[in-house]
PDB file of N, CA and C in Angstrom:
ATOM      1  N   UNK A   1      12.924 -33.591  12.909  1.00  0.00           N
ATOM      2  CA  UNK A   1      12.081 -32.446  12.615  1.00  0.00           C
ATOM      3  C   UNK A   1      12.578 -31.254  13.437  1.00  0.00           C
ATOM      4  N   UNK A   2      12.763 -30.219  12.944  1.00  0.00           N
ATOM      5  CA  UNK A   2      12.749 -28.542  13.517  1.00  0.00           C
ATOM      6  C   UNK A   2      11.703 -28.093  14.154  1.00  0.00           C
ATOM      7  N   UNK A   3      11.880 -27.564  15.321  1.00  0.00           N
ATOM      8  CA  UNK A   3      10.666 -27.238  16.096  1.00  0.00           C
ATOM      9  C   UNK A   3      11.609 -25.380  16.140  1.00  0.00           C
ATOM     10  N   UNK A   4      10.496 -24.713  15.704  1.00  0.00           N
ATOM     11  CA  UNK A   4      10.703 -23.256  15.310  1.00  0.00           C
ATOM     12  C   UNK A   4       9.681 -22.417  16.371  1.00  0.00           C
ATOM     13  N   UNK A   5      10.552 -22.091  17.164  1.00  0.00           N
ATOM     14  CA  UNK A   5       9.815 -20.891  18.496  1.00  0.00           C
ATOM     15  C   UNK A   5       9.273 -19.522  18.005  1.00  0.00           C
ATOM     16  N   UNK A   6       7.891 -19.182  17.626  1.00  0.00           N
ATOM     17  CA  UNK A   6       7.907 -17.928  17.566  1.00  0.00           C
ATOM     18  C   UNK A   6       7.744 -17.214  17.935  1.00  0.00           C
ATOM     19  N   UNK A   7       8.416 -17.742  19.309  1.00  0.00           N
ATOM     20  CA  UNK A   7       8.412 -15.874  20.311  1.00  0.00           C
ATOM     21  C   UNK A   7      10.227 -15.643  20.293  1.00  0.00           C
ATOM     22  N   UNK A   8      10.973 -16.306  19.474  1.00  0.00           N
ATOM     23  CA  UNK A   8      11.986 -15.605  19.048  1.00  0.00           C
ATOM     24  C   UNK A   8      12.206 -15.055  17.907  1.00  0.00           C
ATOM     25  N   UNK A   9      11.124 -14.300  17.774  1.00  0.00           N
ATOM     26  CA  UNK A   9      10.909 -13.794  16.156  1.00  0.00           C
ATOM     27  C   UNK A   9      12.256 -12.888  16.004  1.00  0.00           C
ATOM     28  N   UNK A  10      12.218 -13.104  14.877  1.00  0.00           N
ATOM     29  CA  UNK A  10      13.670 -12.007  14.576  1.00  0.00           C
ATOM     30  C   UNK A  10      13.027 -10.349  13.962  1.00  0.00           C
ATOM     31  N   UNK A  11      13.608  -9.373  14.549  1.00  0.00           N
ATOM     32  CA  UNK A  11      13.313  -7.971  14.048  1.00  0.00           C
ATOM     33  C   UNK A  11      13.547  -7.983  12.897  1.00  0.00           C
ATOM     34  N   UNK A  12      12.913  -7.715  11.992  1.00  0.00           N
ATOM     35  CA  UNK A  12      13.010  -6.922  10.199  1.00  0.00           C
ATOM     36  C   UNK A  12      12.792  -5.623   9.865  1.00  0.00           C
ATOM     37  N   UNK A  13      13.357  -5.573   9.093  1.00  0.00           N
ATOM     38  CA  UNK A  13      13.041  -3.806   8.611  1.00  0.00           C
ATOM     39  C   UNK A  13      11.428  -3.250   8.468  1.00  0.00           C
ATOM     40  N   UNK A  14      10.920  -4.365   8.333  1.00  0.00           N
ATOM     41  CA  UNK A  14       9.339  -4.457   8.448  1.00  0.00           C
ATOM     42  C   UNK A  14       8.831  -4.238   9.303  1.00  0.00           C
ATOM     43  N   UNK A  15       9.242  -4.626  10.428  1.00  0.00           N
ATOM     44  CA  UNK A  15       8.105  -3.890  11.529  1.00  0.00           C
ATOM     45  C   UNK A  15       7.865  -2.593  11.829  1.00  0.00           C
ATOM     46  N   UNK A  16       7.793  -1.830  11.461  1.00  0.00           N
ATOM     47  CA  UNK A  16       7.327  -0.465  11.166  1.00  0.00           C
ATOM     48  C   UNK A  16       5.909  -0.609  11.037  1.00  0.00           C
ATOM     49  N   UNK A  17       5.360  -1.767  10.006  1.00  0.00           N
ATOM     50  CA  UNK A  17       4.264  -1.887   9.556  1.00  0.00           C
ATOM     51  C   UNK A  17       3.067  -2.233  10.886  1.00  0.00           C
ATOM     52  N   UNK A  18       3.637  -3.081  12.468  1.00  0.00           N
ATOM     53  CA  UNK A  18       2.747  -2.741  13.350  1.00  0.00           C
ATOM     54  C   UNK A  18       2.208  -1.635  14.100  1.00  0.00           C
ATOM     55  N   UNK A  19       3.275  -0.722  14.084  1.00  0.00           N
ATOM     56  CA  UNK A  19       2.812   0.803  14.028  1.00  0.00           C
ATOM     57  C   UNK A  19       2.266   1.634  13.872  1.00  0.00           C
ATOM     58  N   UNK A  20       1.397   1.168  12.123  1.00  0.00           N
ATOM     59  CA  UNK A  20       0.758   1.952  10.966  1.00  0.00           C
ATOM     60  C   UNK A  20      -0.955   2.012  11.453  1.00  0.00           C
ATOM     61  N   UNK A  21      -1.083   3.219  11.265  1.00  0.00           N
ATOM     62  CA  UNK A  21      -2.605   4.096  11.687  1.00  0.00           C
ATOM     63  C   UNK A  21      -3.298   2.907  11.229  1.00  0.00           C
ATOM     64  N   UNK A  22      -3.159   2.627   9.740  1.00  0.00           N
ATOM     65  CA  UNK A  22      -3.663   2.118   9.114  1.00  0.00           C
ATOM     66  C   UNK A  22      -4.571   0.023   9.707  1.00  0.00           C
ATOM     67  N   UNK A  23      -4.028  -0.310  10.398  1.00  0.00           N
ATOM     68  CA  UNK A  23      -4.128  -1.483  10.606  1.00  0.00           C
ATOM     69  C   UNK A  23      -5.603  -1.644  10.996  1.00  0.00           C
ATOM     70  N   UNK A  24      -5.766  -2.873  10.100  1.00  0.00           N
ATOM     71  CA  UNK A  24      -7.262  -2.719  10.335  1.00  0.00           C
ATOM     72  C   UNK A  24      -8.431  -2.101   9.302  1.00  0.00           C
ATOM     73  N   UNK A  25      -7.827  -1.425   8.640  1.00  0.00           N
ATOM     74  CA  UNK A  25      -8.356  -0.575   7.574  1.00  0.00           C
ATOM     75  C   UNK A  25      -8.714  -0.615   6.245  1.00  0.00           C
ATOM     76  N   UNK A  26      -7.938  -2.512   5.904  1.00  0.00           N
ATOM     77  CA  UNK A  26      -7.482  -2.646   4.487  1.00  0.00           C
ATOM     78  C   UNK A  26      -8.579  -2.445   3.419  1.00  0.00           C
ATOM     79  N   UNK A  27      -9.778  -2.320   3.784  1.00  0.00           N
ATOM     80  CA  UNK A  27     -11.074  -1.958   2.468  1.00  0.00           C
ATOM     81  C   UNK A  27     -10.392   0.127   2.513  1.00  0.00           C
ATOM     82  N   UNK A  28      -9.675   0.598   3.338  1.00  0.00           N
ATOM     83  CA  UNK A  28      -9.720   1.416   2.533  1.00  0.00           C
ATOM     84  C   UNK A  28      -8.415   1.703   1.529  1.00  0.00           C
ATOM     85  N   UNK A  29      -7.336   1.058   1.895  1.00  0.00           N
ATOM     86  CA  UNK A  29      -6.059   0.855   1.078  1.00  0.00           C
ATOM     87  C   UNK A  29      -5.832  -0.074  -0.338  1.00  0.00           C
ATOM     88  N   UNK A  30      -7.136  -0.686  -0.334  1.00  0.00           N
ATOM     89  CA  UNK A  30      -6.954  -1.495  -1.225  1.00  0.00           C
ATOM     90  C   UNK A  30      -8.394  -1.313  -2.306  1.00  0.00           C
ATOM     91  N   UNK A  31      -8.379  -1.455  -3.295  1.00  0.00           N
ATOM     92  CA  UNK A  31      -9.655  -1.454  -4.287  1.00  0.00           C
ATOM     93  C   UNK A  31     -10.341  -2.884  -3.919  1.00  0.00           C
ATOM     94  N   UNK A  32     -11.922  -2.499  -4.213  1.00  0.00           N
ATOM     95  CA  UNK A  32     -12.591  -3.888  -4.036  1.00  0.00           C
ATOM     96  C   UNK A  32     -12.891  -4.323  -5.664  1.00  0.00           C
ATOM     97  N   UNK A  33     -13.091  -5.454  -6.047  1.00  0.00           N
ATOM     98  CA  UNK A  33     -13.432  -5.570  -8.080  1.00  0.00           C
ATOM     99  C   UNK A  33     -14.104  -4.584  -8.337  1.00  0.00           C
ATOM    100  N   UNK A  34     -13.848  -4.162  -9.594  1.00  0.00           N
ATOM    101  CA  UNK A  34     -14.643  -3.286 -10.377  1.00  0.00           C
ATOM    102  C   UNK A  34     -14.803  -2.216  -9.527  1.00  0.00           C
ATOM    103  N   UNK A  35     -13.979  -1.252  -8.967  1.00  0.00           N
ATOM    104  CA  UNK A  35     -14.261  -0.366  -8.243  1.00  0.00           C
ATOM    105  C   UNK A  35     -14.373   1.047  -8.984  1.00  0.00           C
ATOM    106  N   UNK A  36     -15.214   1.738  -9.126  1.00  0.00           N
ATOM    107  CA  UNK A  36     -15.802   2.421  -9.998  1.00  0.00           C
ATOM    108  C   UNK A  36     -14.992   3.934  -9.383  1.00  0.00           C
ATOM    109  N   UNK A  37     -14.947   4.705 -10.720  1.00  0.00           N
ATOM    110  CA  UNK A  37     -13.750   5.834 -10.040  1.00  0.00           C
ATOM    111  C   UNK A  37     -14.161   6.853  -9.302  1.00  0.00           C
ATOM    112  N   UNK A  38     -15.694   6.979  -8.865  1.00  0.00           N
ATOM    113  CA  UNK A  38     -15.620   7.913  -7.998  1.00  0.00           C
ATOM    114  C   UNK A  38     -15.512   7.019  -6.549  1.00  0.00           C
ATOM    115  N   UNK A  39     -16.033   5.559  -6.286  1.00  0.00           N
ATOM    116  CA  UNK A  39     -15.781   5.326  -5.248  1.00  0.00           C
ATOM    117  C   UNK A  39     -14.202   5.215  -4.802  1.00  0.00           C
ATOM    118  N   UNK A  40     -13.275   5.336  -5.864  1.00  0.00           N
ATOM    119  CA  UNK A  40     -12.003   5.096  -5.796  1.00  0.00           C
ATOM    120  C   UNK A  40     -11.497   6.404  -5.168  1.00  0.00           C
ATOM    121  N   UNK A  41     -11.975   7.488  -5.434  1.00  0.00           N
ATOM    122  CA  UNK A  41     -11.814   8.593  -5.089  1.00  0.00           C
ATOM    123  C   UNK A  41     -11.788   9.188  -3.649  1.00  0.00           C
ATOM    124  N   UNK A  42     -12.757   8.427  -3.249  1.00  0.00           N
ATOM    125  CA  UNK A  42     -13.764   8.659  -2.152  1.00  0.00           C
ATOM    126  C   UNK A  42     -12.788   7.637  -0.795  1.00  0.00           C
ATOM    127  N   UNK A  43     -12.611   6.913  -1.449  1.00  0.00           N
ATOM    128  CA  UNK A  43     -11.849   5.513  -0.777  1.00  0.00           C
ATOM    129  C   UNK A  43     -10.256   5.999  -0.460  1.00  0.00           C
ATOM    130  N   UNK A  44      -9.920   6.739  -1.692  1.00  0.00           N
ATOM    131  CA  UNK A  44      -8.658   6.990  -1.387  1.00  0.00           C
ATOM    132  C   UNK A  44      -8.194   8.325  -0.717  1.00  0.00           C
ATOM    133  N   UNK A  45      -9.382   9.058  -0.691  1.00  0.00           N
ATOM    134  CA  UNK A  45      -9.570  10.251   0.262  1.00  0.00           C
ATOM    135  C   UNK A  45      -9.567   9.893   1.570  1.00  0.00           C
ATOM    136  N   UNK A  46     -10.424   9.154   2.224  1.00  0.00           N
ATOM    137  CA  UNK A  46      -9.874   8.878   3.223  1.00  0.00           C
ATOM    138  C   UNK A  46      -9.079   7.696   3.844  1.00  0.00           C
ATOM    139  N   UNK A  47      -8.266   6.994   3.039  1.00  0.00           N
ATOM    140  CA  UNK A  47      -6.935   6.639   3.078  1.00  0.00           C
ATOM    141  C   UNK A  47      -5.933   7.784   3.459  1.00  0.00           C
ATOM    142  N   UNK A  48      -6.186   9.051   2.708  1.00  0.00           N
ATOM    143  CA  UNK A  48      -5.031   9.792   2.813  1.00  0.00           C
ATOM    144  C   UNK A  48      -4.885  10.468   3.987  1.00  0.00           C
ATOM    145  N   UNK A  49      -6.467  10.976   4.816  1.00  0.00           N
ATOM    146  CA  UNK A  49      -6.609  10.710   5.895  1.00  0.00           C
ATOM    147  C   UNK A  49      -5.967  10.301   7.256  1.00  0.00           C
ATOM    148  N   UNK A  50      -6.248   9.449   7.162  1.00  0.00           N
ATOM    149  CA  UNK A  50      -5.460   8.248   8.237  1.00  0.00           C
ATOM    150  C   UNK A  50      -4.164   8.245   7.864  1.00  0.00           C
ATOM    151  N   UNK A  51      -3.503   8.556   6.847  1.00  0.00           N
ATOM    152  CA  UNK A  51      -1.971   8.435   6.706  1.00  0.00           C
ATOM    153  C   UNK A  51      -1.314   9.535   7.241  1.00  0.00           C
ATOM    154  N   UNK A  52      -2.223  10.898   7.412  1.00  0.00           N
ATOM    155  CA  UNK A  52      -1.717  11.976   7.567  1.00  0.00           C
ATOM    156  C   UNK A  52      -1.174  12.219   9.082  1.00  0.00           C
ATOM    157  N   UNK A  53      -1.665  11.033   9.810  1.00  0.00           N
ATOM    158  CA  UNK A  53      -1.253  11.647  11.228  1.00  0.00           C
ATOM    159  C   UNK A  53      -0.332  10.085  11.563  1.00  0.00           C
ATOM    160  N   UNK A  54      -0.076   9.636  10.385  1.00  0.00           N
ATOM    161  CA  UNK A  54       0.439   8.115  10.750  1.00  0.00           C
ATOM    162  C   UNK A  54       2.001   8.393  11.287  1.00  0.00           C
ATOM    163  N   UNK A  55       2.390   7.449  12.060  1.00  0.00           N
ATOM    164  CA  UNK A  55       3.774   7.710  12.559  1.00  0.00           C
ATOM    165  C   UNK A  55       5.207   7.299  11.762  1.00  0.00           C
ATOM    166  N   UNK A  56       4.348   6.244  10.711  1.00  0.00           N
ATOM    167  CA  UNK A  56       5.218   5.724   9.700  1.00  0.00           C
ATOM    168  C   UNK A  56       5.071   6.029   8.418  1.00  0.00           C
ATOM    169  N   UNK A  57       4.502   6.515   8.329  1.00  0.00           N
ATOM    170  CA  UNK A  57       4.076   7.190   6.687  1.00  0.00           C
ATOM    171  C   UNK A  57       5.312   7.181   6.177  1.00  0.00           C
ATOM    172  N   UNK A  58       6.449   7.536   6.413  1.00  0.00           N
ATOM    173  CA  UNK A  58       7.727   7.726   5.065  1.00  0.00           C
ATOM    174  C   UNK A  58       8.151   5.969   5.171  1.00  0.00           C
ATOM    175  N   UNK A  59       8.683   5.597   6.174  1.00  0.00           N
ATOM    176  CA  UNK A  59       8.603   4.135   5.906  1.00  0.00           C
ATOM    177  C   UNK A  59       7.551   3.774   5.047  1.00  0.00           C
ATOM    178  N   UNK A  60       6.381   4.022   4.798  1.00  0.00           N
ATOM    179  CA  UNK A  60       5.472   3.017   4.352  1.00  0.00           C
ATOM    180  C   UNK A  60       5.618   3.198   2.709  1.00  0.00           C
ATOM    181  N   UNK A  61       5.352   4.834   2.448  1.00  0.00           N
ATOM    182  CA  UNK A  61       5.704   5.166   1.496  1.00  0.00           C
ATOM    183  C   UNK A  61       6.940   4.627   0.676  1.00  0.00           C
ATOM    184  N   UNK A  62       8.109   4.581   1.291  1.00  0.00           N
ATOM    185  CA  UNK A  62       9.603   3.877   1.130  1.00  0.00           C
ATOM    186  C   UNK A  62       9.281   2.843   0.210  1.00  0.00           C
ATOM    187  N   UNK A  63       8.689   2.182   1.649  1.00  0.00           N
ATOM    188  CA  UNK A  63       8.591   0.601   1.429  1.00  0.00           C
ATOM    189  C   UNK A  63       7.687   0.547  -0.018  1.00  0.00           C
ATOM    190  N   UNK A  64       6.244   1.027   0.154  1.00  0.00           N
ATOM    191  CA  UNK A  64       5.830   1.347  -1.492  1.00  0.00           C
ATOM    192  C   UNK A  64       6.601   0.982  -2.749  1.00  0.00           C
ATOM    193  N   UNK A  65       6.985   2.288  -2.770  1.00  0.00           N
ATOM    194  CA  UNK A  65       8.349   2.555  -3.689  1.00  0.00           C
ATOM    195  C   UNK A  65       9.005   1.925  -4.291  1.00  0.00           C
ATOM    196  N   UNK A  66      10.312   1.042  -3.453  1.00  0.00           N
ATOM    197  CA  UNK A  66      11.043  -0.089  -3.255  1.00  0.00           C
ATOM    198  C   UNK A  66      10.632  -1.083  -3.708  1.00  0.00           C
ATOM    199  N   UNK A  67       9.598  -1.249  -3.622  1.00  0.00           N
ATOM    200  CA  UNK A  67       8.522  -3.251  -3.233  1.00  0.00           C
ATOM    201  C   UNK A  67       7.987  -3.131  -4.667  1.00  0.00           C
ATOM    202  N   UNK A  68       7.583  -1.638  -5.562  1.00  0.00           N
ATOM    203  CA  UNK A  68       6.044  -1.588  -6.393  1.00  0.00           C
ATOM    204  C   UNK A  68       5.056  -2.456  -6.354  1.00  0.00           C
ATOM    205  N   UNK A  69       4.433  -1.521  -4.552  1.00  0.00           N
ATOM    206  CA  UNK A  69       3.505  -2.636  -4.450  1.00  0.00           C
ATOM    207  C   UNK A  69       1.751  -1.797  -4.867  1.00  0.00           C
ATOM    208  N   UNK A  70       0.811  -2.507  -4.892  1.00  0.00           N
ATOM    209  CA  UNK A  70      -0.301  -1.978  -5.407  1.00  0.00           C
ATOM    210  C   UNK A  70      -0.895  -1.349  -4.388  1.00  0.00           C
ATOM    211  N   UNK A  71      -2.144  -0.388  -4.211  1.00  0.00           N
ATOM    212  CA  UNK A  71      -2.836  -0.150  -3.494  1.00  0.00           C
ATOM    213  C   UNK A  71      -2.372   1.218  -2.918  1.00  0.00           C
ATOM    214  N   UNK A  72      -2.723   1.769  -1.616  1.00  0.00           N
ATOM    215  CA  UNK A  72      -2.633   3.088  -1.079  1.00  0.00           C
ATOM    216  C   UNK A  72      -1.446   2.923  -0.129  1.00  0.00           C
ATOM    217  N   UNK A  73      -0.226   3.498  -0.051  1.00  0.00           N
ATOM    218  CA  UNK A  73       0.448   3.181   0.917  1.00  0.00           C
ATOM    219  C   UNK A  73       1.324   4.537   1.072  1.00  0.00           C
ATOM    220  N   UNK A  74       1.380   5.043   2.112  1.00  0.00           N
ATOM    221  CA  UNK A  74       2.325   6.010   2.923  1.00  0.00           C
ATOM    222  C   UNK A  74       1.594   7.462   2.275  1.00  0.00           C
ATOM    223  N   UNK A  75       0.654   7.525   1.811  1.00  0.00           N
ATOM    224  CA  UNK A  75      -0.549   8.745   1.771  1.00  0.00           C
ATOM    225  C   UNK A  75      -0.266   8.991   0.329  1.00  0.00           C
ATOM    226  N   UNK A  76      -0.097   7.888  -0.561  1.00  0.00           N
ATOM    227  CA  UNK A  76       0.326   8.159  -1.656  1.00  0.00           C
ATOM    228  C   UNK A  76      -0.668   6.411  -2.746  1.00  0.00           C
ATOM    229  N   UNK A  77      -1.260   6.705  -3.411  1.00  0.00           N
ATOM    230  CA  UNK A  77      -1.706   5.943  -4.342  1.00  0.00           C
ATOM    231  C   UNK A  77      -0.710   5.498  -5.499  1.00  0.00           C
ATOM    232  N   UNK A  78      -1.315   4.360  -6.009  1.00  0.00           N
ATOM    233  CA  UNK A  78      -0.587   3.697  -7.120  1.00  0.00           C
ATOM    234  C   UNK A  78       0.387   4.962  -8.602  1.00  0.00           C
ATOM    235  N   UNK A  79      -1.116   5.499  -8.829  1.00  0.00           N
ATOM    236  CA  UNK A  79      -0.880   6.919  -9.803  1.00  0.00           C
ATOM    237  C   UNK A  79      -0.218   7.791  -9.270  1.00  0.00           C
ATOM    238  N   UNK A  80       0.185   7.943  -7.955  1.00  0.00           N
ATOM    239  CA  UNK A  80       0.598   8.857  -7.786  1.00  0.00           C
ATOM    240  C   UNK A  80       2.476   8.421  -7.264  1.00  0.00           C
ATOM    241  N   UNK A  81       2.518   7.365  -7.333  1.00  0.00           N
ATOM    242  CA  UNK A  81       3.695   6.780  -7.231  1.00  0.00           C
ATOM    243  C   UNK A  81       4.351   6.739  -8.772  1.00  0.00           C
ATOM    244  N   UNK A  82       3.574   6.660  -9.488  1.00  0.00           N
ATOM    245  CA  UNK A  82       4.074   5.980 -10.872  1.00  0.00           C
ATOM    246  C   UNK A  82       4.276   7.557 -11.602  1.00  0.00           C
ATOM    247  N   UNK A  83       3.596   8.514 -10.975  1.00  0.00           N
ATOM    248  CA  UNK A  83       4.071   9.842 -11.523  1.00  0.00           C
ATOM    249  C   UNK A  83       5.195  10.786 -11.028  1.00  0.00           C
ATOM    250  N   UNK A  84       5.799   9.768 -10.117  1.00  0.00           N
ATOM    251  CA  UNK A  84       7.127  10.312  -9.066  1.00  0.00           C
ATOM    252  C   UNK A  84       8.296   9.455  -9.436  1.00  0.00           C
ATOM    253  N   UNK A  85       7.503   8.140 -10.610  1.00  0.00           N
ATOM    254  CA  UNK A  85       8.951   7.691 -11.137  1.00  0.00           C
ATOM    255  C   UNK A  85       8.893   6.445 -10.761  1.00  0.00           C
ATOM    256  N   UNK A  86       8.266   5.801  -9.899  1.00  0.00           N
ATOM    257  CA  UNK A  86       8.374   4.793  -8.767  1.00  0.00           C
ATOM    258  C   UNK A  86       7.255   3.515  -9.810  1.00  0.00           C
ATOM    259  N   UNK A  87       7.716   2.880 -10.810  1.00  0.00           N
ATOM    260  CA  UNK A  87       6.620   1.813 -11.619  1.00  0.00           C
ATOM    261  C   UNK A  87       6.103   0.696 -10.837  1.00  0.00           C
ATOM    262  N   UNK A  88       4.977   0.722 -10.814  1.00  0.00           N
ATOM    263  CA  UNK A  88       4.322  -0.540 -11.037  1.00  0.00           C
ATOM    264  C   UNK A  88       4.684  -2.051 -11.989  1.00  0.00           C
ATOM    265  N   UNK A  89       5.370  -2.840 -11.286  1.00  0.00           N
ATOM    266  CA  UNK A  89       5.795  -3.905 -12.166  1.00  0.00           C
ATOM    267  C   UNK A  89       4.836  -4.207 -13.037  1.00  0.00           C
ATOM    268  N   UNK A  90       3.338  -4.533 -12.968  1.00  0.00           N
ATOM    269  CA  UNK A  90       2.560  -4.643 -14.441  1.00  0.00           C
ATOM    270  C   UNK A  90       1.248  -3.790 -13.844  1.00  0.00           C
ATOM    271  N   UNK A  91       1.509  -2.455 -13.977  1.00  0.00           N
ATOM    272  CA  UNK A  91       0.693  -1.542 -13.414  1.00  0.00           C
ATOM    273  C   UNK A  91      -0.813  -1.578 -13.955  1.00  0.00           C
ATOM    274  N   UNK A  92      -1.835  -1.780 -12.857  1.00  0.00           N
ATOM    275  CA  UNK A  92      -3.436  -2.207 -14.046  1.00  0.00           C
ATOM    276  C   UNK A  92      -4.112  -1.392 -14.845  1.00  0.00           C
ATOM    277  N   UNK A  93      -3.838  -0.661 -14.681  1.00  0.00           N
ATOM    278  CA  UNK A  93      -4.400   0.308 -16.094  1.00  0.00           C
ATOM    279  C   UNK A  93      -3.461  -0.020 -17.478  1.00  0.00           C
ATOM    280  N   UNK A  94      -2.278  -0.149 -17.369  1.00  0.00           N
ATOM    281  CA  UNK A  94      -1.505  -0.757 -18.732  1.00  0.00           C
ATOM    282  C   UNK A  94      -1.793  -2.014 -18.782  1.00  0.00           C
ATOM    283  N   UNK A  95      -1.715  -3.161 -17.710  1.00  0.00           N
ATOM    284  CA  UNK A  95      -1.855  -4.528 -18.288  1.00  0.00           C
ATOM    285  C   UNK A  95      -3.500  -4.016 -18.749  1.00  0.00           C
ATOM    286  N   UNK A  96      -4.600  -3.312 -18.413  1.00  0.00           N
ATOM    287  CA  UNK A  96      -5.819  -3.507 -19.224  1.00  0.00           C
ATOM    288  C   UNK A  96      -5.660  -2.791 -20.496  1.00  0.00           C
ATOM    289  N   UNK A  97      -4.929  -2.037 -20.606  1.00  0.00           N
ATOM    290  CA  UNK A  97      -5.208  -1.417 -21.752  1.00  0.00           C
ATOM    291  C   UNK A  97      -4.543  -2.109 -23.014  1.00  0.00           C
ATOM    292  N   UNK A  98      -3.449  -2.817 -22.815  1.00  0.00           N
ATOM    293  CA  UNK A  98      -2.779  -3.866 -23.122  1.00  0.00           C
ATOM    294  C   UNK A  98      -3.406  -5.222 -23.667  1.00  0.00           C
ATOM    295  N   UNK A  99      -3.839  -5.120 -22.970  1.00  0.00           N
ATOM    296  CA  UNK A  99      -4.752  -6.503 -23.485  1.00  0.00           C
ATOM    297  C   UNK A  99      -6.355  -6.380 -24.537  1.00  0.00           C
ATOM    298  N   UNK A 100      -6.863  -5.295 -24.546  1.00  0.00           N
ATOM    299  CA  UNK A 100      -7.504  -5.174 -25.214  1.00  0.00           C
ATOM    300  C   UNK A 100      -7.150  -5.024 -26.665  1.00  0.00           C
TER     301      UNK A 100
END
């Protein structure tokens, strides 16, 4: 058997992410079910917030980008990624509209 030390963690391009204003925060980066669009609004207002004085914001944003990952990341929302070019692999407003 392998016995794996993890206090020799290896550095990744990822750690940026212990850095982020954000930690701790995830009800506001992320939608809760059925999240209705003004609370989405409201939620992602001050997401943008906290990103604004973040130290990693272009990393995070990057990483966003790169990854198409869901939710609020680097002071920039899903819609607002996908209108800079940057897709959502099955972005939820198309898989719903899609399926109906």
């Amino acid at each position: 058997m392998t016995v794996i030390d993890i206090n020799d963690r290896i550095e990744t391009e990822n750690d940026w992410m212990q850095a982020g204003a954000c930690k701790g925060l995830t009800h506001l980066f992320f939608p809760s079910a059925a999240e209705r669009p003004q609370a989405r609004e409201r939620r992602e207002a001050a997401a943008k917030e906290v990103c604004t004085s973040c130290s990693v914001r272009a990393d995070c944003m990057d990483f966003a980008r790169e990854q198409h990952e869901y939710g609020f990341w680097g002071g920039e929302s899903e819609d607002e990624r996908h209108a800079a070019g940057y897709r959502l692999i099955a972005p939820i407003g198309v898989r719903a509209r899609s399926a109906s």
